[in-house]
PDB file of N, CA and C in Angstrom:
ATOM      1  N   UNK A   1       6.141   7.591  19.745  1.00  0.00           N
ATOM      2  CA  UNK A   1       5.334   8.009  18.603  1.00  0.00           C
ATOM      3  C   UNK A   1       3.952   7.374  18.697  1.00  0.00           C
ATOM      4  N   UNK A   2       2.973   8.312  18.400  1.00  0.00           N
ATOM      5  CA  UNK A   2       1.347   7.528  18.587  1.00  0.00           C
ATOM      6  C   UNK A   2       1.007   6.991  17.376  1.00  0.00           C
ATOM      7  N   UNK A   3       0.189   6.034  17.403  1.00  0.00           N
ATOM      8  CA  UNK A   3       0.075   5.355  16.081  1.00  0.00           C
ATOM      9  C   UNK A   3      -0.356   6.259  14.790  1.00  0.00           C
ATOM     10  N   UNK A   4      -1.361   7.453  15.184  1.00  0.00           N
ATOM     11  CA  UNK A   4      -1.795   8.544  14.070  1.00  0.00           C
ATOM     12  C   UNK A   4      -0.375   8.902  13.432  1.00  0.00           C
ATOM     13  N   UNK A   5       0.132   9.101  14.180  1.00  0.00           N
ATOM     14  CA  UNK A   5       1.834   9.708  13.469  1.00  0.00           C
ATOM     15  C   UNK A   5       2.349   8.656  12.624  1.00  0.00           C
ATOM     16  N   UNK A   6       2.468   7.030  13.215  1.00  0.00           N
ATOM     17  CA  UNK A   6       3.142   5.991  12.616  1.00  0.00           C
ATOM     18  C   UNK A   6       2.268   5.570  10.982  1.00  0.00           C
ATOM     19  N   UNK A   7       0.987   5.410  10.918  1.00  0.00           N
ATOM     20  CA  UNK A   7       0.101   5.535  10.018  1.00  0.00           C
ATOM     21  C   UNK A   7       0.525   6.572   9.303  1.00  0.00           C
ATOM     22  N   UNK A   8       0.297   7.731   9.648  1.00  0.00           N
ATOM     23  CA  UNK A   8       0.788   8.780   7.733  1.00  0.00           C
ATOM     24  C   UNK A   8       2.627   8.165   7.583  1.00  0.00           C
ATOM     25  N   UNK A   9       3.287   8.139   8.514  1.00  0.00           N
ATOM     26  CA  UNK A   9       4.588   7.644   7.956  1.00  0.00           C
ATOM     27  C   UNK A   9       4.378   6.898   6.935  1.00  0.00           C
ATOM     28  N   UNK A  10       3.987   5.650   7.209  1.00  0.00           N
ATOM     29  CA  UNK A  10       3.500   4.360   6.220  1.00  0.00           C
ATOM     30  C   UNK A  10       2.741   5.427   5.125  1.00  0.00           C
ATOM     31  N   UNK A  11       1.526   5.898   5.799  1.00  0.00           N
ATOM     32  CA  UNK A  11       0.822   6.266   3.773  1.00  0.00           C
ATOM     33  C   UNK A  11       2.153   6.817   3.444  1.00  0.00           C
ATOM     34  N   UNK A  12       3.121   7.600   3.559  1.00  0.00           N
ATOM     35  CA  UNK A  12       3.904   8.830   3.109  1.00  0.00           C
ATOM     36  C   UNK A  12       5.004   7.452   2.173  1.00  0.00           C
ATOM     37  N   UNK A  13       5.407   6.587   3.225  1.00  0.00           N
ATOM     38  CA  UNK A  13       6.073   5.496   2.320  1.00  0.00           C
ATOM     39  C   UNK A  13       5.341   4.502   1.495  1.00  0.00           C
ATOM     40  N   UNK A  14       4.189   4.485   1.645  1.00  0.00           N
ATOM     41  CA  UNK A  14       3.097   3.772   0.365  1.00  0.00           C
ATOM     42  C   UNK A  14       3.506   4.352  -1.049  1.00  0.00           C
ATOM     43  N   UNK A  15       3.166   6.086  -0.740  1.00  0.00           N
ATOM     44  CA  UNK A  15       3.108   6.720  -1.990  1.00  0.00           C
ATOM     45  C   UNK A  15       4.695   6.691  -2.171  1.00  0.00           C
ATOM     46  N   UNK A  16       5.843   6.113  -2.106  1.00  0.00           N
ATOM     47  CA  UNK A  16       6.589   6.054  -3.135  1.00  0.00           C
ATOM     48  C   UNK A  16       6.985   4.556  -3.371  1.00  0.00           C
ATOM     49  N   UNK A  17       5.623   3.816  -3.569  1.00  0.00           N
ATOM     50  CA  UNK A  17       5.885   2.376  -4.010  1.00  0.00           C
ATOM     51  C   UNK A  17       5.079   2.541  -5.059  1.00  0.00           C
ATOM     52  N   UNK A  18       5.153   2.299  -6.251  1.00  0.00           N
ATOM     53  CA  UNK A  18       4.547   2.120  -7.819  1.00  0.00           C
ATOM     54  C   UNK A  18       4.621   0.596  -8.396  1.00  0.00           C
ATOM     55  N   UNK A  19       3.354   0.508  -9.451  1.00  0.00           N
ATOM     56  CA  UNK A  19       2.856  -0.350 -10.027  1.00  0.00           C
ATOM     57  C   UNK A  19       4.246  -0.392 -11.203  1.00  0.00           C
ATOM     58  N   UNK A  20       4.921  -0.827 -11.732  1.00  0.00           N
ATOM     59  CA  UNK A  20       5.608  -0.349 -12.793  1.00  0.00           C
ATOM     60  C   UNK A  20       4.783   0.129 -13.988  1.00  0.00           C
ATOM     61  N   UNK A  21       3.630  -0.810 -14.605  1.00  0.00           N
ATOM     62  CA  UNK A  21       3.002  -0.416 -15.328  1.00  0.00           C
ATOM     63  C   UNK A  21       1.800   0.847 -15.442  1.00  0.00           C
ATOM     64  N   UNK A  22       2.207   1.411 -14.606  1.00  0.00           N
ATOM     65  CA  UNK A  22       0.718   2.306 -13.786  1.00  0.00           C
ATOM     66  C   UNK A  22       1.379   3.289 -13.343  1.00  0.00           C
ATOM     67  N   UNK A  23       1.532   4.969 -13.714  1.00  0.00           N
ATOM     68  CA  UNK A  23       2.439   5.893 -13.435  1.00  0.00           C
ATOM     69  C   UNK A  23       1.856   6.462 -11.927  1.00  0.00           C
ATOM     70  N   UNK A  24       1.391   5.584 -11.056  1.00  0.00           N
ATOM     71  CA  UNK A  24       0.676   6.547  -9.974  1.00  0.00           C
ATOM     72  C   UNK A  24       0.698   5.631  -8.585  1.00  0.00           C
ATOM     73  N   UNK A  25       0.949   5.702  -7.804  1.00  0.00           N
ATOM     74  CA  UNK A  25       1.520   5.254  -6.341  1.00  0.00           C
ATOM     75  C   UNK A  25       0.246   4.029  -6.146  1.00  0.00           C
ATOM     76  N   UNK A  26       1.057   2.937  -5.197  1.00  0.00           N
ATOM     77  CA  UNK A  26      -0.282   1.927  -5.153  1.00  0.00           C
ATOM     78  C   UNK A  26      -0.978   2.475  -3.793  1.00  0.00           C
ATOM     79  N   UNK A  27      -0.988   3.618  -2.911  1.00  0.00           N
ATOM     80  CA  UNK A  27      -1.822   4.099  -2.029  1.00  0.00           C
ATOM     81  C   UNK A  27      -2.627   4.585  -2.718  1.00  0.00           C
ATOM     82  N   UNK A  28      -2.040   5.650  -3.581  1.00  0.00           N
ATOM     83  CA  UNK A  28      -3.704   6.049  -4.419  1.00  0.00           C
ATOM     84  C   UNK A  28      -4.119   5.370  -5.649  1.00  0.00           C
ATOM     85  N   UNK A  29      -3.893   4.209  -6.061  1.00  0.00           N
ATOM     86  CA  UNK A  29      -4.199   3.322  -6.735  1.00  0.00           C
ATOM     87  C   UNK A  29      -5.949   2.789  -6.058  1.00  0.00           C
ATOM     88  N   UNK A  30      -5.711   2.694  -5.170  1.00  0.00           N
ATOM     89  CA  UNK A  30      -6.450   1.576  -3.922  1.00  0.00           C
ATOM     90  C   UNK A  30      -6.263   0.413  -3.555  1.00  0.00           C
ATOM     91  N   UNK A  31      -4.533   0.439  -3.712  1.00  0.00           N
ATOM     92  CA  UNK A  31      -3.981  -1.024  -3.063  1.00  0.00           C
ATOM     93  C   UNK A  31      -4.397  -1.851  -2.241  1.00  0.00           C
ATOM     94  N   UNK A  32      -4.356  -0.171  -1.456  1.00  0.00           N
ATOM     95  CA  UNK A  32      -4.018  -0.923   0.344  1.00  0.00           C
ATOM     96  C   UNK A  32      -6.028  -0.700   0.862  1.00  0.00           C
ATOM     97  N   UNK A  33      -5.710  -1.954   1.195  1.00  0.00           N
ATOM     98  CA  UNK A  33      -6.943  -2.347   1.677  1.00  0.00           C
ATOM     99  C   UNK A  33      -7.127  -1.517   3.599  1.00  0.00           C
ATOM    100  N   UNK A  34      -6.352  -2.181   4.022  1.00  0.00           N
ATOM    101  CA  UNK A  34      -6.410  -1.704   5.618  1.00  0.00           C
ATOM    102  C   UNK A  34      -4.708  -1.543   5.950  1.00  0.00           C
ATOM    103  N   UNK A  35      -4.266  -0.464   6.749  1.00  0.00           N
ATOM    104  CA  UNK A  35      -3.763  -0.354   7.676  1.00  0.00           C
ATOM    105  C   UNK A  35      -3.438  -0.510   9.134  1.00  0.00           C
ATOM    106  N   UNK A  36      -3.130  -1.159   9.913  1.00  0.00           N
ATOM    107  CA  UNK A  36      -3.167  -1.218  11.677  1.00  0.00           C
ATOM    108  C   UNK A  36      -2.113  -1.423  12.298  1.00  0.00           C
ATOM    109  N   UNK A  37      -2.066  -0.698  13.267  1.00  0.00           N
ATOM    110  CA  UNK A  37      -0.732  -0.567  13.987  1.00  0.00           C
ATOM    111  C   UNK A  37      -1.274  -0.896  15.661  1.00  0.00           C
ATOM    112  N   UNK A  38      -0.555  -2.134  16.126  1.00  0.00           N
ATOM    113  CA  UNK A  38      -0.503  -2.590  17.177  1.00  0.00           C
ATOM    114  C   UNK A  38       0.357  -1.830  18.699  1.00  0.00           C
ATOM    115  N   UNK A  39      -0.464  -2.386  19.533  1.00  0.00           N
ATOM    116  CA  UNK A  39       0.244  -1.892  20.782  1.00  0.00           C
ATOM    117  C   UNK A  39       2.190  -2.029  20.697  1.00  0.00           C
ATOM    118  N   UNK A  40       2.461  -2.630  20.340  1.00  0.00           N
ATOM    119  CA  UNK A  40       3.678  -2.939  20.276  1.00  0.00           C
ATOM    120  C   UNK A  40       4.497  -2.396  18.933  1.00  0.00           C
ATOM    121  N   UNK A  41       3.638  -1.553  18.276  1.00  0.00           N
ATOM    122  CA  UNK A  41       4.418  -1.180  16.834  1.00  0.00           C
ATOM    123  C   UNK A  41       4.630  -1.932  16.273  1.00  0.00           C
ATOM    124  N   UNK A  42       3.567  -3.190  15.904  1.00  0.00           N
ATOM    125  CA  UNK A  42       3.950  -3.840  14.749  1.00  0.00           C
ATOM    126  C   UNK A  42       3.003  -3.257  13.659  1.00  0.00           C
ATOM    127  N   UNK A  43       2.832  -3.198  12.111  1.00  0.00           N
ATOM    128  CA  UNK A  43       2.067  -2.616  11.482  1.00  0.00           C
ATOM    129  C   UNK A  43       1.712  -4.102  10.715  1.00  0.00           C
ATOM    130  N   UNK A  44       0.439  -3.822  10.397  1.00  0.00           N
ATOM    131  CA  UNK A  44      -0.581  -4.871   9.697  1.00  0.00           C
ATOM    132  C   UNK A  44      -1.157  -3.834   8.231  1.00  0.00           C
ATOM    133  N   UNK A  45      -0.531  -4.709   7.371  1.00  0.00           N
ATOM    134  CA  UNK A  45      -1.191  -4.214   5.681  1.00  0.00           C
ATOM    135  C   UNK A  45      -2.045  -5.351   4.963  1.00  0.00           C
ATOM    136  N   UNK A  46      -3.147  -4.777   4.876  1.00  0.00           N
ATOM    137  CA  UNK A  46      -4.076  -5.604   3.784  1.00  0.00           C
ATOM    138  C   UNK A  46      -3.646  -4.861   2.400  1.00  0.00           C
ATOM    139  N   UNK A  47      -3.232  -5.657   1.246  1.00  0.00           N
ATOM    140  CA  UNK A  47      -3.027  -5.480   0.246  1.00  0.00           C
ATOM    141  C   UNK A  47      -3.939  -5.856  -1.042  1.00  0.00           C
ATOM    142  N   UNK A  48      -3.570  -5.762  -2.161  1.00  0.00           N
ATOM    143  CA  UNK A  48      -3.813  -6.242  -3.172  1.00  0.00           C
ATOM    144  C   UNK A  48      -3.149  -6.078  -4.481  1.00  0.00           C
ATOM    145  N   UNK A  49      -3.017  -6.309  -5.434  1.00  0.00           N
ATOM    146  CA  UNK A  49      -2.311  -6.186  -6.513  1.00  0.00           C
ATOM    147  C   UNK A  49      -3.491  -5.236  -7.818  1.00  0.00           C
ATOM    148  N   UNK A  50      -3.145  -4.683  -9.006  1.00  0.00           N
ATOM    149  CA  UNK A  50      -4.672  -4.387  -9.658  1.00  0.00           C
ATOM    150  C   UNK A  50      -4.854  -6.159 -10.508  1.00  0.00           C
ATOM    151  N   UNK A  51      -4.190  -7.101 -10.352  1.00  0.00           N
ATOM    152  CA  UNK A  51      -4.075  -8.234 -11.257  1.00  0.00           C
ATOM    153  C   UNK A  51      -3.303  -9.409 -10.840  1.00  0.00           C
ATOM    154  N   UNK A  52      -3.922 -10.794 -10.600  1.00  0.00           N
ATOM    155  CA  UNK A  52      -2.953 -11.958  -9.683  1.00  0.00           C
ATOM    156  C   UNK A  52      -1.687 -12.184 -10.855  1.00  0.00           C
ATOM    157  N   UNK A  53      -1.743 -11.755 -12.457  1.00  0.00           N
ATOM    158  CA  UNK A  53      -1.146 -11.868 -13.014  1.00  0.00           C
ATOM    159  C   UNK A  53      -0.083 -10.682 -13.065  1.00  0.00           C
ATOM    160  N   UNK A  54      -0.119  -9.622 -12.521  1.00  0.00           N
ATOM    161  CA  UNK A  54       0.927  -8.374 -12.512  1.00  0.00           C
ATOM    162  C   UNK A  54       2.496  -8.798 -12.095  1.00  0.00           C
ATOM    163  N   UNK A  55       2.800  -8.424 -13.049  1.00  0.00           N
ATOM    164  CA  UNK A  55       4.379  -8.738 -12.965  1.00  0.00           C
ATOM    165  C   UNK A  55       5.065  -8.500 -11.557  1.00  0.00           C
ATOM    166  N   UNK A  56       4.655  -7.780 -11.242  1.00  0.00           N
ATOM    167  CA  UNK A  56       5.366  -7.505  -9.535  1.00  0.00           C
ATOM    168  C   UNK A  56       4.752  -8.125  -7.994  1.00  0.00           C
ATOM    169  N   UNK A  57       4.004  -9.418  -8.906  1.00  0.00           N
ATOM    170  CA  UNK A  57       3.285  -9.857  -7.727  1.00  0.00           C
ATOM    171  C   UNK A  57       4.441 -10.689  -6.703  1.00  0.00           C
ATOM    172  N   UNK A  58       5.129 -10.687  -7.298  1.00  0.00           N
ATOM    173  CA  UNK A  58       6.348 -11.792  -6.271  1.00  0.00           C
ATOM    174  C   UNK A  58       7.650 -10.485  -5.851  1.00  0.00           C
ATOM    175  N   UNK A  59       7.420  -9.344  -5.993  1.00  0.00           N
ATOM    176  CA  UNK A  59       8.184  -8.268  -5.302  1.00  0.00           C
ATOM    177  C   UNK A  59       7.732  -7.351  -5.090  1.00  0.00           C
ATOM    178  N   UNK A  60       6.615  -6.518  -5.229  1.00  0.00           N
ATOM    179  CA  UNK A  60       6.015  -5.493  -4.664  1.00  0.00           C
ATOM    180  C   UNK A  60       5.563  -5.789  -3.310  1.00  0.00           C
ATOM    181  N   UNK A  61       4.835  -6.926  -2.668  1.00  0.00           N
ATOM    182  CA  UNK A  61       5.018  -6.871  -1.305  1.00  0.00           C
ATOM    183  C   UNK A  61       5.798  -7.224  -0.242  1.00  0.00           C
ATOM    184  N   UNK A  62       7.080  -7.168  -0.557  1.00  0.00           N
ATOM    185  CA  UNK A  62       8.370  -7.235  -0.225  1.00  0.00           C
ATOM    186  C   UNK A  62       8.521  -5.299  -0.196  1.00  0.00           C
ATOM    187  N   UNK A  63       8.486  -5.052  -1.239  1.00  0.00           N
ATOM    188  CA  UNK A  63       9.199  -3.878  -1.288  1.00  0.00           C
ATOM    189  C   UNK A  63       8.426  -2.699  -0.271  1.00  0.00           C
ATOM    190  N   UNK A  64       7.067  -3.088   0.065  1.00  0.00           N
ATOM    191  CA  UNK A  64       6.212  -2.052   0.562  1.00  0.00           C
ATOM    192  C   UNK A  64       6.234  -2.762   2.351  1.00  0.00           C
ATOM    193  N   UNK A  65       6.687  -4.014   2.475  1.00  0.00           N
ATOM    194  CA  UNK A  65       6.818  -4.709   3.831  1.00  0.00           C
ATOM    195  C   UNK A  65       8.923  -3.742   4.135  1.00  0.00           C
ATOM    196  N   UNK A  66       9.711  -3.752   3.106  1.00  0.00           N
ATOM    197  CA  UNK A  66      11.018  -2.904   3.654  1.00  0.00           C
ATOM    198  C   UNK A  66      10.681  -1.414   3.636  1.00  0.00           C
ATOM    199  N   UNK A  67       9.825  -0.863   3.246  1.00  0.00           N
ATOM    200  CA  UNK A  67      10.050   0.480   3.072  1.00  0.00           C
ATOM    201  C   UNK A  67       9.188   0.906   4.609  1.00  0.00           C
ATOM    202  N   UNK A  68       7.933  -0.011   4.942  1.00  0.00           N
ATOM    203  CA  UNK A  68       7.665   0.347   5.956  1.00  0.00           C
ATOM    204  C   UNK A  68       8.452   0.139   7.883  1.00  0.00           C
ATOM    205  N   UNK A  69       9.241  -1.076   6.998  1.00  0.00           N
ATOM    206  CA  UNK A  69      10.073  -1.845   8.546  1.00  0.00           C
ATOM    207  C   UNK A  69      10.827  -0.646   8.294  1.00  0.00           C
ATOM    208  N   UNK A  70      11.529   0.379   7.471  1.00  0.00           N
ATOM    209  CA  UNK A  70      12.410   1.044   7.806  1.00  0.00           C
ATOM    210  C   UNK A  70      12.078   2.589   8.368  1.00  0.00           C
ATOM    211  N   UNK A  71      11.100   2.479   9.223  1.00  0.00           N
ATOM    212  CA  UNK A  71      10.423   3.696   9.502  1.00  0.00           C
ATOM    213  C   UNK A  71      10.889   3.421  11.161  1.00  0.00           C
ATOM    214  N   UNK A  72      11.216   4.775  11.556  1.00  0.00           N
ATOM    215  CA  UNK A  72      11.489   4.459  12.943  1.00  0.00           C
ATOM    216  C   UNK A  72      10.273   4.529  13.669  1.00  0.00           C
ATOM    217  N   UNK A  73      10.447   3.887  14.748  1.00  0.00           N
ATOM    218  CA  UNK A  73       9.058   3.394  15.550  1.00  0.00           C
ATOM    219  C   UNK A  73       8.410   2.482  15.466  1.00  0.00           C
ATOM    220  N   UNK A  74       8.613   1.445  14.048  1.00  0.00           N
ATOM    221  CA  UNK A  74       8.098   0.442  13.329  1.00  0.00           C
ATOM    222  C   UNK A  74       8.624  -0.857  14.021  1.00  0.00           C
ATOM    223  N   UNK A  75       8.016  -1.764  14.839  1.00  0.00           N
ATOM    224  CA  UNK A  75       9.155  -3.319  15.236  1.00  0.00           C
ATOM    225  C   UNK A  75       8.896  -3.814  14.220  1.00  0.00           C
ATOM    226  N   UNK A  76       7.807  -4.344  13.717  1.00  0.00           N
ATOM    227  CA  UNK A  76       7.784  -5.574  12.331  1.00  0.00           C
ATOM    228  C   UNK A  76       6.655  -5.109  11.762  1.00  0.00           C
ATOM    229  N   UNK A  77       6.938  -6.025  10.792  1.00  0.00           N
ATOM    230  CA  UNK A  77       5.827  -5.488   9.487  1.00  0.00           C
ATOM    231  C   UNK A  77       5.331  -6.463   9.085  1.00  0.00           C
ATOM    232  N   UNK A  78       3.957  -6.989   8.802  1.00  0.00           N
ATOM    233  CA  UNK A  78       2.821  -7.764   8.145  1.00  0.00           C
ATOM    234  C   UNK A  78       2.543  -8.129   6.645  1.00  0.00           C
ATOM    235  N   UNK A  79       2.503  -8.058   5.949  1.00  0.00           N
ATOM    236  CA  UNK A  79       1.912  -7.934   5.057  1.00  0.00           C
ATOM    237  C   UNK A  79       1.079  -8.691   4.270  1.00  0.00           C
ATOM    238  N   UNK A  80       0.089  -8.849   3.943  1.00  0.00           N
ATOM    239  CA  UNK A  80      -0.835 -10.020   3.740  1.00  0.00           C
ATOM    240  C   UNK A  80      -1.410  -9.449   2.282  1.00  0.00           C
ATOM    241  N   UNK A  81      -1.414 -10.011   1.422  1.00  0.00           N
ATOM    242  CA  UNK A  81      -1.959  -9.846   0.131  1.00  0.00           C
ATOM    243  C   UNK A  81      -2.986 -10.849  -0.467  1.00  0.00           C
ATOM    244  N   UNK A  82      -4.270 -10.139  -0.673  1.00  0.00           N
ATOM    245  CA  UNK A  82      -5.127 -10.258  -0.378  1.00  0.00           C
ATOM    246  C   UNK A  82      -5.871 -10.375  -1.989  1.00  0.00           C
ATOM    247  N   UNK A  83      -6.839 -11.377  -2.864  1.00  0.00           N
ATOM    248  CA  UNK A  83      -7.526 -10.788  -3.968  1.00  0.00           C
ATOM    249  C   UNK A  83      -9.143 -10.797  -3.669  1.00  0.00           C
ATOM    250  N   UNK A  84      -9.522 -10.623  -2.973  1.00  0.00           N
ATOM    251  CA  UNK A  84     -11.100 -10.602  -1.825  1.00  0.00           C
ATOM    252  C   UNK A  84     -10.975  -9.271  -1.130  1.00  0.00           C
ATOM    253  N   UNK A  85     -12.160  -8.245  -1.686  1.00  0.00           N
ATOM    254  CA  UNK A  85     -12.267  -7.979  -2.881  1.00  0.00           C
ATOM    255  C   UNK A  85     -11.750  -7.750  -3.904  1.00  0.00           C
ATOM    256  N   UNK A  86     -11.657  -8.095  -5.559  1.00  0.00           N
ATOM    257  CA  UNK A  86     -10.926  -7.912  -6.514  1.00  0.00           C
ATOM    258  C   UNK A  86     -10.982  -6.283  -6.680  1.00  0.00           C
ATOM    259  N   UNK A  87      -9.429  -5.727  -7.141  1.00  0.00           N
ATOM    260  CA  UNK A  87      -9.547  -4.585  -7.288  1.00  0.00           C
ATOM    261  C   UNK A  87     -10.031  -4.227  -8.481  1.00  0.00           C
ATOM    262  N   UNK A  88     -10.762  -2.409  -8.756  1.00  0.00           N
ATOM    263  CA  UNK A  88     -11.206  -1.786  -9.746  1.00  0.00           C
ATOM    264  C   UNK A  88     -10.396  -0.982  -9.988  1.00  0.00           C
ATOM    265  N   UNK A  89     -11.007  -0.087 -10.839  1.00  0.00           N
ATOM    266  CA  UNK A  89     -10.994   1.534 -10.549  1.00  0.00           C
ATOM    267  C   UNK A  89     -11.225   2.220  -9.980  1.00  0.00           C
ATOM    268  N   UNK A  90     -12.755   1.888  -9.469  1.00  0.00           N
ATOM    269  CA  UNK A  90     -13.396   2.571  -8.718  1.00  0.00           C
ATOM    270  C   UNK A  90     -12.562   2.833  -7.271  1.00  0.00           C
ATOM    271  N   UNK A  91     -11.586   2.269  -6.990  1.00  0.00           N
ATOM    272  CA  UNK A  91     -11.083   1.908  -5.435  1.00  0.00           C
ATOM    273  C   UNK A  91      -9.970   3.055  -5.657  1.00  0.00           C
ATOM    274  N   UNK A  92      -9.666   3.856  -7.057  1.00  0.00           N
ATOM    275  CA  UNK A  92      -8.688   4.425  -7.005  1.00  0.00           C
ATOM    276  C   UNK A  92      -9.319   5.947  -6.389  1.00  0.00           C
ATOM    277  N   UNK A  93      -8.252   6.907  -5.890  1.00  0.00           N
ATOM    278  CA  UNK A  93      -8.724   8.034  -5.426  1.00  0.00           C
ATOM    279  C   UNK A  93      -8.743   9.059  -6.781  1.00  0.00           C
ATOM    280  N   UNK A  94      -9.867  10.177  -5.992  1.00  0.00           N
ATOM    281  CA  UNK A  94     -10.045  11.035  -7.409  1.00  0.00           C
ATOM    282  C   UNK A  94      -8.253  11.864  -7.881  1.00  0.00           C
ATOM    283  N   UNK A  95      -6.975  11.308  -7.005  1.00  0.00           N
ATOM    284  CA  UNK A  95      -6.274  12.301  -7.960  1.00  0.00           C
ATOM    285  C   UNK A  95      -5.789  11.148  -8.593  1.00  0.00           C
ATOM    286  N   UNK A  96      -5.868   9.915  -8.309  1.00  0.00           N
ATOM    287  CA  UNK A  96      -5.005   8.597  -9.148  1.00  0.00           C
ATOM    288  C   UNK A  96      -5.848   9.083 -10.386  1.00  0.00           C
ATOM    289  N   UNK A  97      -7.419   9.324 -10.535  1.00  0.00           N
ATOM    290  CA  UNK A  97      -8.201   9.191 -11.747  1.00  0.00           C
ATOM    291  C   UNK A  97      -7.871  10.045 -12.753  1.00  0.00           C
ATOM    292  N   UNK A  98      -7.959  11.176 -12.376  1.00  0.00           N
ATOM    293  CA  UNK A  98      -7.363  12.395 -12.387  1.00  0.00           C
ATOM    294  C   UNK A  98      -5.864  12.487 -13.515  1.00  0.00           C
ATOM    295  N   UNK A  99      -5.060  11.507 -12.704  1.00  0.00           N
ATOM    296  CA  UNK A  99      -3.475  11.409 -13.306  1.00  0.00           C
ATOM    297  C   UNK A  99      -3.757  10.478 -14.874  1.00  0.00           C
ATOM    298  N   UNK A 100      -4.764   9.618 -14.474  1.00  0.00           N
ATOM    299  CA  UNK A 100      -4.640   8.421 -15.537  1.00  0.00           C
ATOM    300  C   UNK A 100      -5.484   8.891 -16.780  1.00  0.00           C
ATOM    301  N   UNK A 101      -6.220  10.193 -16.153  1.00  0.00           N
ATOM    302  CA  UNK A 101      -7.553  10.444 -17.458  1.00  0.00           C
ATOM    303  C   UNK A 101      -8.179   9.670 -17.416  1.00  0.00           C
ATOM    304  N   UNK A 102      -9.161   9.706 -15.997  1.00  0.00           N
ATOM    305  CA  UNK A 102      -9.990   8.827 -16.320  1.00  0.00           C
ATOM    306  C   UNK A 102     -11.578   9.100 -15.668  1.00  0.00           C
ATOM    307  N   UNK A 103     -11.792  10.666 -15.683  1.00  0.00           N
ATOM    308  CA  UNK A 103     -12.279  11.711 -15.428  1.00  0.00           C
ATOM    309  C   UNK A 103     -13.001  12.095 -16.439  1.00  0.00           C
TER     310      UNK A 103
END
């Protein structure tokens, strides 16, 4: 599998990881900072939370580090969570805005 293929896998398993408080996927939120996938299939996630105080800060990047190790083609998974730069709104995509009314 070439990494273009292994990359939408991951976005495809991004979008079914949610904020609990936030009805809209943390890919189109503007979670995810960077994506990268190594010669060896390991994948590298820059993250962020929308808040260091969000209730799911001690299991959402757990849950988005298993959903991606369970992708075939995947050896290990990264995940680094990150509050540099702090997230906005602005980082969300026009259909997250869209969903939230905020258009």
């Amino acid at each position: 599998m070439d990494k273009g293929f292994l990359e939408q896998e991951i976005i495809q398993r991004l979008k079914t990881c949610y904020d609990p408080e936030i009805p809209v996927d943390i890919y189109e939120l503007g979670l995810i900072y960077e994506i990268k996938i190594d010669d060896q299939k390991n994948a590298y996630l820059k993250m962020t939370l929308t808040s260091p105080m969000c209730p799911v800060a001690g299991s959402l990047p757990g849950e988005v580090k298993s959903k991606i190790k369970a992708i075939e083609g995947i050896n290990d998974v990264y995940v680094d969570l990150v509050w540099n730069p702090p997230w906005d709104k602005d980082m969300m995509s026009d259909y997250a805005k869209i969903e939230l009314g905020l258009f």
